[in-house]
C-alpha atoms as a PDB file:
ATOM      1  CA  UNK A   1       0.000   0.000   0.000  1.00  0.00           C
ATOM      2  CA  UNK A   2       2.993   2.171   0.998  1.00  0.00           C
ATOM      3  CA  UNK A   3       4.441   1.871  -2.351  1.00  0.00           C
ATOM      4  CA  UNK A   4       1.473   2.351  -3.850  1.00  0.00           C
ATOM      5  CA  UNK A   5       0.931   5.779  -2.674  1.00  0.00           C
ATOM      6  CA  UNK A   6       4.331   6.535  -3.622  1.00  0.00           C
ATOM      7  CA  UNK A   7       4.598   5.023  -7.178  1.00  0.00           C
ATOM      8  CA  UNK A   8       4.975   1.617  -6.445  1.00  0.00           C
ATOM      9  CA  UNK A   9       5.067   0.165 -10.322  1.00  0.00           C
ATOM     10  CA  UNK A  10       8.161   2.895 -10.602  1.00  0.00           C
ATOM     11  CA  UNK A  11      10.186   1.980  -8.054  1.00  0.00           C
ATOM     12  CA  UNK A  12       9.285  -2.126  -8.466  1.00  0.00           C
ATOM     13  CA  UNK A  13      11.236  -1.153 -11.368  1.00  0.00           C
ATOM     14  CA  UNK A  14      14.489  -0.021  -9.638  1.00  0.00           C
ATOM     15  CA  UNK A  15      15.029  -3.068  -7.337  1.00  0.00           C
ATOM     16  CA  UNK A  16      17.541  -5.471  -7.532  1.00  0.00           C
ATOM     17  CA  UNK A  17      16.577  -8.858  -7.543  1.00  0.00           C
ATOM     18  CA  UNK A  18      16.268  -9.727  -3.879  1.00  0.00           C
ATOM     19  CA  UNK A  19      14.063  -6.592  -3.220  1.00  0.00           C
ATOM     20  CA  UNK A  20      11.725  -7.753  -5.832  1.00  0.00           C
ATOM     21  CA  UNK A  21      11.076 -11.034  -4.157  1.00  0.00           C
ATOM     22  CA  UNK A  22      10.571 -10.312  -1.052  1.00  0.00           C
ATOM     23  CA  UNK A  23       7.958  -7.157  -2.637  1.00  0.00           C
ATOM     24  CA  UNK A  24       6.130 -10.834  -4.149  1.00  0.00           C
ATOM     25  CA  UNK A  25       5.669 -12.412  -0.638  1.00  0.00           C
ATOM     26  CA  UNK A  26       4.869  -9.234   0.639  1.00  0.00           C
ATOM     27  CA  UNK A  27       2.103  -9.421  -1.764  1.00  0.00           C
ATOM     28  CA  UNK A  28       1.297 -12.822  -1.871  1.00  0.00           C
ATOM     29  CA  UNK A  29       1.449 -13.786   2.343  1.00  0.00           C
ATOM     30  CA  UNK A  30       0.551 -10.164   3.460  1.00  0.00           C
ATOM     31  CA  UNK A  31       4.082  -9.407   5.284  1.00  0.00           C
ATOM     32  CA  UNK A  32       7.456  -9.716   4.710  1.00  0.00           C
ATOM     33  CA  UNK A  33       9.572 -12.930   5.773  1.00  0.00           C
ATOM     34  CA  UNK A  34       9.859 -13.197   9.402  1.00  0.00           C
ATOM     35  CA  UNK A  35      13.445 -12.569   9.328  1.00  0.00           C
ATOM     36  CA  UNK A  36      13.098  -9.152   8.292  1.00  0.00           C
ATOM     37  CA  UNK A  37      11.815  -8.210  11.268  1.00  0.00           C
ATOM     38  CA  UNK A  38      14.868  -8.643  13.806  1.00  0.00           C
ATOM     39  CA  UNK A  39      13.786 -12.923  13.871  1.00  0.00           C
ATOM     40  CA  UNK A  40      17.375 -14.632  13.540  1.00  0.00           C
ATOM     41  CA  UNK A  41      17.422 -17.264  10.274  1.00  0.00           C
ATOM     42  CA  UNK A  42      17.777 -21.117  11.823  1.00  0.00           C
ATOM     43  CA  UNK A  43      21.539 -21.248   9.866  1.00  0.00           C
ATOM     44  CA  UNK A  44      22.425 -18.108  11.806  1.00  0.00           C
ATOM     45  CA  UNK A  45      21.106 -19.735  14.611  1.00  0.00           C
ATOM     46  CA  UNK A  46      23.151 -22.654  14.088  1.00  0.00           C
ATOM     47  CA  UNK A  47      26.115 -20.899  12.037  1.00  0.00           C
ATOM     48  CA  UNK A  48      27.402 -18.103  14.100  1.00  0.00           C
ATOM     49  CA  UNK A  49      27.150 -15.250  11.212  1.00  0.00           C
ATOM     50  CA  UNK A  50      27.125 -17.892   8.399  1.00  0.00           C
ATOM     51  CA  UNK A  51      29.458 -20.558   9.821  1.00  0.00           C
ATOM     52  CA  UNK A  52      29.262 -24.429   9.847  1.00  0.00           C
ATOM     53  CA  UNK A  53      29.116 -25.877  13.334  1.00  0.00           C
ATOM     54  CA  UNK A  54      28.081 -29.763  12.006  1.00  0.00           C
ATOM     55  CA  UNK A  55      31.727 -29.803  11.078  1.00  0.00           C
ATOM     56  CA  UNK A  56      32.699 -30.073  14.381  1.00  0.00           C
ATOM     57  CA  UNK A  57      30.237 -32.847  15.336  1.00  0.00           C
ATOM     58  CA  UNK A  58      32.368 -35.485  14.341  1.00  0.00           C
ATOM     59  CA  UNK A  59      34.977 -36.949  16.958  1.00  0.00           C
ATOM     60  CA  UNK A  60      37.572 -35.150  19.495  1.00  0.00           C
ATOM     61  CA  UNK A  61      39.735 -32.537  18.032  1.00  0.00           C
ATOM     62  CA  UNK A  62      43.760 -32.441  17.818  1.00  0.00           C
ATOM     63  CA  UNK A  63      45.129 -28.747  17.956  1.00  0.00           C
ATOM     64  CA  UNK A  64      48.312 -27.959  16.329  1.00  0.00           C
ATOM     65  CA  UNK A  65      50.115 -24.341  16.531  1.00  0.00           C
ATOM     66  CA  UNK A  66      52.294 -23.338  13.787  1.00  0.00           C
ATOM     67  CA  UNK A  67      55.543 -22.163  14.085  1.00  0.00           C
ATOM     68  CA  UNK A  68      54.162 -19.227  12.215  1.00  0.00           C
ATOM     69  CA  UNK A  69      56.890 -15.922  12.104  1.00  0.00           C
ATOM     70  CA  UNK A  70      59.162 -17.715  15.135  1.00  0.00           C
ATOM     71  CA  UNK A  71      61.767 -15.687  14.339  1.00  0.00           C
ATOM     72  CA  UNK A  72      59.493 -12.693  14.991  1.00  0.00           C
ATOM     73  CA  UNK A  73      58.818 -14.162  17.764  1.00  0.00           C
ATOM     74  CA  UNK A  74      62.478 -14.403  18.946  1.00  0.00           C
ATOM     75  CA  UNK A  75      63.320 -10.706  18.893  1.00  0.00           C
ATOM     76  CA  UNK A  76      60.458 -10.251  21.026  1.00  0.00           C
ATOM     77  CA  UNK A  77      56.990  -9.334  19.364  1.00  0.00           C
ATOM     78  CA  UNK A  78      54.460 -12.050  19.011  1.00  0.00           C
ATOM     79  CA  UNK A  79      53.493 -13.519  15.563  1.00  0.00           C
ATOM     80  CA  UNK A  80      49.724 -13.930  14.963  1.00  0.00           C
ATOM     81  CA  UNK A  81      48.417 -17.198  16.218  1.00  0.00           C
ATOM     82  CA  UNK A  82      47.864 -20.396  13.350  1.00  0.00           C
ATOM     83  CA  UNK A  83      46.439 -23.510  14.220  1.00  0.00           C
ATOM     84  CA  UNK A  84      45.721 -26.530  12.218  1.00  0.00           C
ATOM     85  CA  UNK A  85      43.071 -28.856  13.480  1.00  0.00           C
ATOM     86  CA  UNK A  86      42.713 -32.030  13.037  1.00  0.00           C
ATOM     87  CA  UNK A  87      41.168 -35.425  14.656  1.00  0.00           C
ATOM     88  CA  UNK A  88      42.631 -37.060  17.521  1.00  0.00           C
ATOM     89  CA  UNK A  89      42.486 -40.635  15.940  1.00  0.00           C
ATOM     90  CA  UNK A  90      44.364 -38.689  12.284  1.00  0.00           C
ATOM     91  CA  UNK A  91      46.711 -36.276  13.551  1.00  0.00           C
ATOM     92  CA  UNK A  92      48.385 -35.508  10.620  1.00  0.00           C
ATOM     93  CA  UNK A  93      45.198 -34.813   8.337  1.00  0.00           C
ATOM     94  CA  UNK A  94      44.229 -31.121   9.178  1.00  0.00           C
ATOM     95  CA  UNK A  95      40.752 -30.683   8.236  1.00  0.00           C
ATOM     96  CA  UNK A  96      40.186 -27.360  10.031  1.00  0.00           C
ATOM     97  CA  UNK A  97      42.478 -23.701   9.739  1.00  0.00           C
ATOM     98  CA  UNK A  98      42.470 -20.844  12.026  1.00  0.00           C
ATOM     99  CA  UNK A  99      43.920 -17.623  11.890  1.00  0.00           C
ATOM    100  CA  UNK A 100      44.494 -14.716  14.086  1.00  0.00           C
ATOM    101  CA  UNK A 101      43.678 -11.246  12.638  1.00  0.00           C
ATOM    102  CA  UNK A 102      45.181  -8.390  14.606  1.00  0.00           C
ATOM    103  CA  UNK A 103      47.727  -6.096  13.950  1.00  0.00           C
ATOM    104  CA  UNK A 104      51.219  -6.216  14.726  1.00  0.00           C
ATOM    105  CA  UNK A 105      50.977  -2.964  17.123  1.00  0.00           C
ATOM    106  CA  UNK A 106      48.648  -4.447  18.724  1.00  0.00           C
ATOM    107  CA  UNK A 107      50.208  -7.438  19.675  1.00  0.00           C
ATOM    108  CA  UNK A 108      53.658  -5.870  20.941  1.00  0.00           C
ATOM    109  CA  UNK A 109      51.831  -3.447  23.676  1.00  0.00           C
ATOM    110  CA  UNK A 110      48.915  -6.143  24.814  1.00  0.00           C
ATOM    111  CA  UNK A 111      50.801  -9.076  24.272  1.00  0.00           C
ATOM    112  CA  UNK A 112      48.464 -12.311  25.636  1.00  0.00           C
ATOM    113  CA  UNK A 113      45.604 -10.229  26.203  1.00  0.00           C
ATOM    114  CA  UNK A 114      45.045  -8.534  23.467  1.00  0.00           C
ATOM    115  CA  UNK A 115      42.209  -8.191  20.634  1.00  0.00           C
ATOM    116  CA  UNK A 116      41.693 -10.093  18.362  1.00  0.00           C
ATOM    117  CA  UNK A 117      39.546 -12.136  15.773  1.00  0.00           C
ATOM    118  CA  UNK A 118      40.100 -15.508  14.595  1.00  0.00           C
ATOM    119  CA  UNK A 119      38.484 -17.308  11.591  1.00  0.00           C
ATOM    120  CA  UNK A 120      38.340 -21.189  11.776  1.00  0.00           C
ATOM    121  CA  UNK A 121      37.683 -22.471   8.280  1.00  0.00           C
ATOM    122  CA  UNK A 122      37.119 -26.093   6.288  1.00  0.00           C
ATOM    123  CA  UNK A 123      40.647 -27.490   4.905  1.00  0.00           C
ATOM    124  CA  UNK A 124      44.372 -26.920   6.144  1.00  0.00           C
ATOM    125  CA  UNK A 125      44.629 -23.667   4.480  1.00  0.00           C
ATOM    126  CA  UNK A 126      43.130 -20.130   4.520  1.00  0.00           C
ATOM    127  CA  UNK A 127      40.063 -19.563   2.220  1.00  0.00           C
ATOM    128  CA  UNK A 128      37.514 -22.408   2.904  1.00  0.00           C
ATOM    129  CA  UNK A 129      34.398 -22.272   4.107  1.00  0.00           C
ATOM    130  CA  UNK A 130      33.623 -20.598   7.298  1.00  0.00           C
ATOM    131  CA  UNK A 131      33.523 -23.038   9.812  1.00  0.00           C
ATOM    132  CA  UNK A 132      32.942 -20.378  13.215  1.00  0.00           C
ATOM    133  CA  UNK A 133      34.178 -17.131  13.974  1.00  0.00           C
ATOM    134  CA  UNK A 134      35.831 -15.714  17.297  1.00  0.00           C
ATOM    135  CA  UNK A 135      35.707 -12.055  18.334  1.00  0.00           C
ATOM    136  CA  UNK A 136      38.385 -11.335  21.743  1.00  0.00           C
ATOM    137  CA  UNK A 137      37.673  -8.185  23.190  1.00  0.00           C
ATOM    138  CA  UNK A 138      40.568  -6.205  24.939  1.00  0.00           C
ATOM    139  CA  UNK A 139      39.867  -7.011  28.546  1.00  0.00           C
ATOM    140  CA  UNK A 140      42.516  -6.292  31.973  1.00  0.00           C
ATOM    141  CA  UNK A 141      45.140  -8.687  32.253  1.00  0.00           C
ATOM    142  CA  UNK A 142      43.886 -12.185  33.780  1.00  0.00           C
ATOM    143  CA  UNK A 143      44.302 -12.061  38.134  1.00  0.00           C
ATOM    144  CA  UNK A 144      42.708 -13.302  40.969  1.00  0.00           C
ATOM    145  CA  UNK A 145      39.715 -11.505  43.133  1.00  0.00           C
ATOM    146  CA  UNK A 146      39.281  -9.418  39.787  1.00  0.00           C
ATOM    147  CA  UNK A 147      35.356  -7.667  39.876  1.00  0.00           C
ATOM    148  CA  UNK A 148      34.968  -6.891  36.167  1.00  0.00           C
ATOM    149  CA  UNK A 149      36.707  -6.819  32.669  1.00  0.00           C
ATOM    150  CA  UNK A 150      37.021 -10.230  33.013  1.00  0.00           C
ATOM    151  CA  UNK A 151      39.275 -12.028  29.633  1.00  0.00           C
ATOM    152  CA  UNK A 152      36.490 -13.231  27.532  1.00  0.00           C
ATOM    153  CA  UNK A 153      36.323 -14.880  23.605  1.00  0.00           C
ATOM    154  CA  UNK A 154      32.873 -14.549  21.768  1.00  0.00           C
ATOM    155  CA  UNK A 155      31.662 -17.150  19.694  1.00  0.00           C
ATOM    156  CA  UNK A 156      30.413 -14.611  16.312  1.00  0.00           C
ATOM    157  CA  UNK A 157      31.108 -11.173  17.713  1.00  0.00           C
ATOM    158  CA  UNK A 158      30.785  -9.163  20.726  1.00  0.00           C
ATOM    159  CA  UNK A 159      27.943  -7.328  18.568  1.00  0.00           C
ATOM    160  CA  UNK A 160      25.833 -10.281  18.119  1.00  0.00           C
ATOM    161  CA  UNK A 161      27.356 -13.381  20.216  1.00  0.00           C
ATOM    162  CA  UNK A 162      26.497 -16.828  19.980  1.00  0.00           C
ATOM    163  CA  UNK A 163      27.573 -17.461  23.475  1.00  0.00           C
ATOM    164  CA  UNK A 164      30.937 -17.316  24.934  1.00  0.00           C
ATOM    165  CA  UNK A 165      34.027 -18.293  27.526  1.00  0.00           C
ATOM    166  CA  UNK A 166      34.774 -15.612  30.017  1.00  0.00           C
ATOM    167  CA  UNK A 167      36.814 -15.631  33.059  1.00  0.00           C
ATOM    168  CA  UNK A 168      35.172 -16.105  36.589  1.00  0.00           C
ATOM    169  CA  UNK A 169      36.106 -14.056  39.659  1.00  0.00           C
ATOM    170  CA  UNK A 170      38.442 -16.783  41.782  1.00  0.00           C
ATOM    171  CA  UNK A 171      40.666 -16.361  44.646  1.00  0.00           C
ATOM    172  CA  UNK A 172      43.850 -18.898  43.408  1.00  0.00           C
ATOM    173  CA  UNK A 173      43.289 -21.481  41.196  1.00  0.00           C
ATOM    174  CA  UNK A 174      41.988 -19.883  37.222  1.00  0.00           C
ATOM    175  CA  UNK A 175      38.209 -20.606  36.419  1.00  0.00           C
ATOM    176  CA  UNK A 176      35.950 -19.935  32.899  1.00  0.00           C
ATOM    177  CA  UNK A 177      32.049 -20.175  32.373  1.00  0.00           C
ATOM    178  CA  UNK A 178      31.038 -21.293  28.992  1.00  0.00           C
ATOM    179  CA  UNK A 179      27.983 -19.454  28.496  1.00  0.00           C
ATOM    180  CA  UNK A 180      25.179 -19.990  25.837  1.00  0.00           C
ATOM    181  CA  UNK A 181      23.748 -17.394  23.727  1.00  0.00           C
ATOM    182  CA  UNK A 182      21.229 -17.007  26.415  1.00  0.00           C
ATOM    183  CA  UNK A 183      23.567 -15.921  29.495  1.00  0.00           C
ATOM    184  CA  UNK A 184      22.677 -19.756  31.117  1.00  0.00           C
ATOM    185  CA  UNK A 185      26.492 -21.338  31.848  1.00  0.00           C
ATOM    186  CA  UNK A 186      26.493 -24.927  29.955  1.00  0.00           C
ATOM    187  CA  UNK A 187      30.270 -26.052  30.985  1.00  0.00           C
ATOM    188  CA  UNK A 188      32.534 -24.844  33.569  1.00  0.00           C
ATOM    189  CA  UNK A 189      36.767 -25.130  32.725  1.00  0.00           C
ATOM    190  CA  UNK A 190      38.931 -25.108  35.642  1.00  0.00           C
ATOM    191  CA  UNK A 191      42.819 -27.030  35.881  1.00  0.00           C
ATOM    192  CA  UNK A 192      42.945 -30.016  38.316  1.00  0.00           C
ATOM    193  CA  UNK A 193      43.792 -28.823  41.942  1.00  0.00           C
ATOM    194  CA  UNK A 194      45.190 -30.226  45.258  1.00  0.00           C
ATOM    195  CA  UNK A 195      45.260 -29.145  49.116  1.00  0.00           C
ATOM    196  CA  UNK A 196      41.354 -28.274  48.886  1.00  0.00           C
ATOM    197  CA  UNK A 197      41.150 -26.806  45.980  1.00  0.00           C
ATOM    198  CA  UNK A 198      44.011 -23.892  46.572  1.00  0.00           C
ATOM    199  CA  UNK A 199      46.931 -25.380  44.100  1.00  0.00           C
ATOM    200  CA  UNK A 200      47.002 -26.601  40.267  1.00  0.00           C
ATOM    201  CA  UNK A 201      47.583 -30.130  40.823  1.00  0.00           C
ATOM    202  CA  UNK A 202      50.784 -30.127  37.857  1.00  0.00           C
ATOM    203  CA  UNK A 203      50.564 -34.176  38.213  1.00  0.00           C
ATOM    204  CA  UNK A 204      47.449 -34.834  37.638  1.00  0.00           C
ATOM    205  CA  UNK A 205      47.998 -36.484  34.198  1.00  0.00           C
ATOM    206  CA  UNK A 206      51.217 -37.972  35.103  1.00  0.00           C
ATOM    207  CA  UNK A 207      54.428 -36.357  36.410  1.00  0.00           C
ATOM    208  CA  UNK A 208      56.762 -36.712  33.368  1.00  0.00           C
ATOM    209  CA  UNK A 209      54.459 -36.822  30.444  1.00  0.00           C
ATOM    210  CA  UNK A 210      54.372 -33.383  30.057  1.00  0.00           C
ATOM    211  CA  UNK A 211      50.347 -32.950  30.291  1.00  0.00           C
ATOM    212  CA  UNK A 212      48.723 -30.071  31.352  1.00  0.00           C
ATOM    213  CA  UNK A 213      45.019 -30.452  31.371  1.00  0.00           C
ATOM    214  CA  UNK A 214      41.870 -27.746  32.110  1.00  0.00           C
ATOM    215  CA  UNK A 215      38.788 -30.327  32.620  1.00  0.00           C
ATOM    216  CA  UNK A 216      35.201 -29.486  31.636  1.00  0.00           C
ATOM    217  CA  UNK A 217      32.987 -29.795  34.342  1.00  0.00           C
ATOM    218  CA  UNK A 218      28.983 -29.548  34.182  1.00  0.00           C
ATOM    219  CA  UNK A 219      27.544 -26.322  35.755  1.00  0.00           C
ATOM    220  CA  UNK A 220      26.599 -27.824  38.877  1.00  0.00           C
ATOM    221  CA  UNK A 221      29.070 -30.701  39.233  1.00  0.00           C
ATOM    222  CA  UNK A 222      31.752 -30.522  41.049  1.00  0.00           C
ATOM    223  CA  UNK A 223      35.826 -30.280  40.153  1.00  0.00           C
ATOM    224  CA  UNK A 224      37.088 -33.475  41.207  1.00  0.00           C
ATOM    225  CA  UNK A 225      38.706 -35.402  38.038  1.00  0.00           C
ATOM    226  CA  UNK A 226      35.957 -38.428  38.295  1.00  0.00           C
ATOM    227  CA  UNK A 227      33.437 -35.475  37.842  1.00  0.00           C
ATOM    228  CA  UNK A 228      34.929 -34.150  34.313  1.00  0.00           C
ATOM    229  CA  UNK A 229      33.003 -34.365  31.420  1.00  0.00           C
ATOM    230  CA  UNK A 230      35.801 -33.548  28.746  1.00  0.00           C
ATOM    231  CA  UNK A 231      39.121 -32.097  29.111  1.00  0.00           C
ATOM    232  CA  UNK A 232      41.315 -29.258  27.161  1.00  0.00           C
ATOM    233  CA  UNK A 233      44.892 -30.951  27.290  1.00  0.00           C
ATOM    234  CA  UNK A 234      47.829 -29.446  26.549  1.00  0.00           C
ATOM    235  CA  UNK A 235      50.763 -31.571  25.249  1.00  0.00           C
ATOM    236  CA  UNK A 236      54.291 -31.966  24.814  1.00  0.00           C
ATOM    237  CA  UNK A 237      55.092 -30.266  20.926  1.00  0.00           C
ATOM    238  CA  UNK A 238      58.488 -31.353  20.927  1.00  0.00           C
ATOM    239  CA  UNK A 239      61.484 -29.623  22.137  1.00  0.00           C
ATOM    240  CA  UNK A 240      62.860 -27.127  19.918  1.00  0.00           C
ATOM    241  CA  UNK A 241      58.773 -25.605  20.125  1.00  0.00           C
ATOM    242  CA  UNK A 242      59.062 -25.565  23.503  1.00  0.00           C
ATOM    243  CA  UNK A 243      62.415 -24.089  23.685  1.00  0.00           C
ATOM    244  CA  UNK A 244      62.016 -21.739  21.001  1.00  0.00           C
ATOM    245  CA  UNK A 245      59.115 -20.796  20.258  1.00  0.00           C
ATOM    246  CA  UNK A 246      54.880 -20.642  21.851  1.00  0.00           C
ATOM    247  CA  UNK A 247      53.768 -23.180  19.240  1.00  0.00           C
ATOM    248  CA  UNK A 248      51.611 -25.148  21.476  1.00  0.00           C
ATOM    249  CA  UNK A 249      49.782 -28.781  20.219  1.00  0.00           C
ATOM    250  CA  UNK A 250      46.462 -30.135  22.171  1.00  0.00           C
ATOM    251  CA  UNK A 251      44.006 -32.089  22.821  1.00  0.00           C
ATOM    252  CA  UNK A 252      40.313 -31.631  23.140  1.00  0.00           C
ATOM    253  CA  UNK A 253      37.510 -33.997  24.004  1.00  0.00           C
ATOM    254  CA  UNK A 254      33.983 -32.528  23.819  1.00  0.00           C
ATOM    255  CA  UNK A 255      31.371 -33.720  26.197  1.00  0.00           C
ATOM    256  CA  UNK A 256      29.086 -36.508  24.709  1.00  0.00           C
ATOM    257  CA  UNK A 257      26.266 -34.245  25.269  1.00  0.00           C
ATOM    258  CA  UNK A 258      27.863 -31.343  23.738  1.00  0.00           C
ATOM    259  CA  UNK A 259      25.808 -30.339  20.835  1.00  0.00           C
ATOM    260  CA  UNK A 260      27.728 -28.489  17.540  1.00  0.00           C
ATOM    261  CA  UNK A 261      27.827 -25.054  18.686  1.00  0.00           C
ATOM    262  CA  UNK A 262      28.668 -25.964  22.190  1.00  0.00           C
ATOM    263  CA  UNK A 263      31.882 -28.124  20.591  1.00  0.00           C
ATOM    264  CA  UNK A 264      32.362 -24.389  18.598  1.00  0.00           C
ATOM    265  CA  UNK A 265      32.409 -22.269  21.989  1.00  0.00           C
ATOM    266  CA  UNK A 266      34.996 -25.038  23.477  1.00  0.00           C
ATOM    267  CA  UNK A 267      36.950 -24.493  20.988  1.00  0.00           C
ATOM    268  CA  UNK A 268      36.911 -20.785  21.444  1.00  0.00           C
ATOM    269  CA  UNK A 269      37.736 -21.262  25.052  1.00  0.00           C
ATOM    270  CA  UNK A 270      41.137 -23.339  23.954  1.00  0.00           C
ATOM    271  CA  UNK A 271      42.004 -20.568  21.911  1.00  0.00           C
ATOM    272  CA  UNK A 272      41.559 -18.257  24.985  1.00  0.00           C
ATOM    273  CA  UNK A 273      43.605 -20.829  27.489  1.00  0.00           C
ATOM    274  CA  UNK A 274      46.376 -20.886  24.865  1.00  0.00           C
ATOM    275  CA  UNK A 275      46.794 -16.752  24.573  1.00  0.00           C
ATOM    276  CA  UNK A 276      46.623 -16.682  28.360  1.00  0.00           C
ATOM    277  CA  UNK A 277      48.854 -19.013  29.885  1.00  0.00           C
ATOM    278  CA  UNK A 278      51.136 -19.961  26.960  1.00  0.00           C
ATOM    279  CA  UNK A 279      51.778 -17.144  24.579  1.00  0.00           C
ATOM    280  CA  UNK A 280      55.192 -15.626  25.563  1.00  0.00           C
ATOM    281  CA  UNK A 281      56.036 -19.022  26.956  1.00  0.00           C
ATOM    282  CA  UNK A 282      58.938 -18.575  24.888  1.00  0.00           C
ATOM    283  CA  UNK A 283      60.508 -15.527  26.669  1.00  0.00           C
END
């Protein structure tokens, strides 16, 4: 009717394509399709923004950091982050890419807690599909008995999140929520502790295998390791990575109940524990 009063067979003319079929339902249904009106589209329900969760539904995830600008790295300003990802049962078949975007500025004054977005994508190179996006927001460095600007990684963006891992207020031993799109907390990710809860227990995979785990516990479980429901596992990446450079490898395994865009924010949340605790190892 609108466009009717204001020459409607005119400006029919002028639209593109798109603008013209959605003038047809318009007509034909008496609205517009519900997504015009602020309703969010099932795939960007399910896709972060366009993304592909359902290609992490498949089995446990192997994390590998490159060794991505190490010599940069040496003289003291960090590279951006690259990570190939792959399954736990084919290591060496990298299905999955990720890669920081931030600038170099950026990373020498913030170092680990910087901003930054990350891309992870289908194949073991940039420019597949979009898998999920990340968005890290610039938050106050990561401490104890801290009341606000908690470290935090967004699954999609800050602007429009599809849930996220943020940083709890704790008194000595590190704690993160993962929170749905809808503020509830689905997974809690804490290190294993000993004497009550006060240390990191550093032997709780073993004492010489080099295994440095942050468990996933549910909500309202408790932290114990017979309570875990999946674990983000950092390993041993060899010696001269260790030595030389923050090129970490791990190990993630997902909750059984972990639906795809749950398995997307845990992912997000191992790309936060790596920037925080092991970028700079190096130095």
């Amino acid at each position: 009717k609108t466009m009717q009063q204001h020459g409607g067979q005119k400006q029919y003319g002028q639209m593109n394509g798109q603008q013209q079929q959605m003038y047809g339902q318009q007509q034909q249904g008496g609205g517009f399709p519900q997504q015009h009106f602020g309703v969010v589209p099932q795939q960007m329900q399910m896709g972060g923004g366009g993304g592909n969760y359902s290609a992490l539904a498949g089995p446990n995830l192997y994390v590998k950091q490159t060794r991505r600008g190490c010599i940069q790295e040496l003289i003291g300003c960090e590279a951006k982050s690259e990570f190939l990802i792959s399954t736990l049962e084919n290591k060496d078949n990298a299905f999955m890419y990720a890669l920081e975007d931030t600038t170099c500025l950026n990373r020498f004054i913030c170092n680990n807690f910087r901003k930054w977005t990350m891309n992870v994508t289908q194949g073991n190179q940039a420019g597949g599909a979009l898998v999920a996006s990340y968005d890290r927001p610039l938050r106050c460095p990561m401490g104890g008995c801290k009341p606000c600007c908690y470290q935090e990684v967004y699954l999609g963006s800050e602007a429009v999140p599809q849930g996220s891992v943020v940083e709890t207020c704790y008194f000595c031993v590190p704690e993160f929520n993962v929170v749905r799109p809808d503020g509830v907390i689905e997974y809690r990710i804490a290190p294993p502790t000993c004497l009550g809860g006060m240390c990191i227990n550093i032997c709780a995979e073993g004492l010489c295998n080099c295994r440095f785990p942050f468990y996933v516990f549910n909500p309202s479980g408790g932290t114990t390791v017979e309570e875990k429901v999946g674990n983000i596992t950092k390993i041993w990446a060899g010696f001269k990575s260790e030595l030389f450079t923050d090129a970490q490898k791990y190990e993630i395994n997902f909750p059984s109940d972990a639906s795809p865009d749950a398995r997307a924010r845990l992912l997000g949340g191992l790309f936060l524990i790596n920037q925080l605790f092991y970028e700079g190892a190096e130095n």
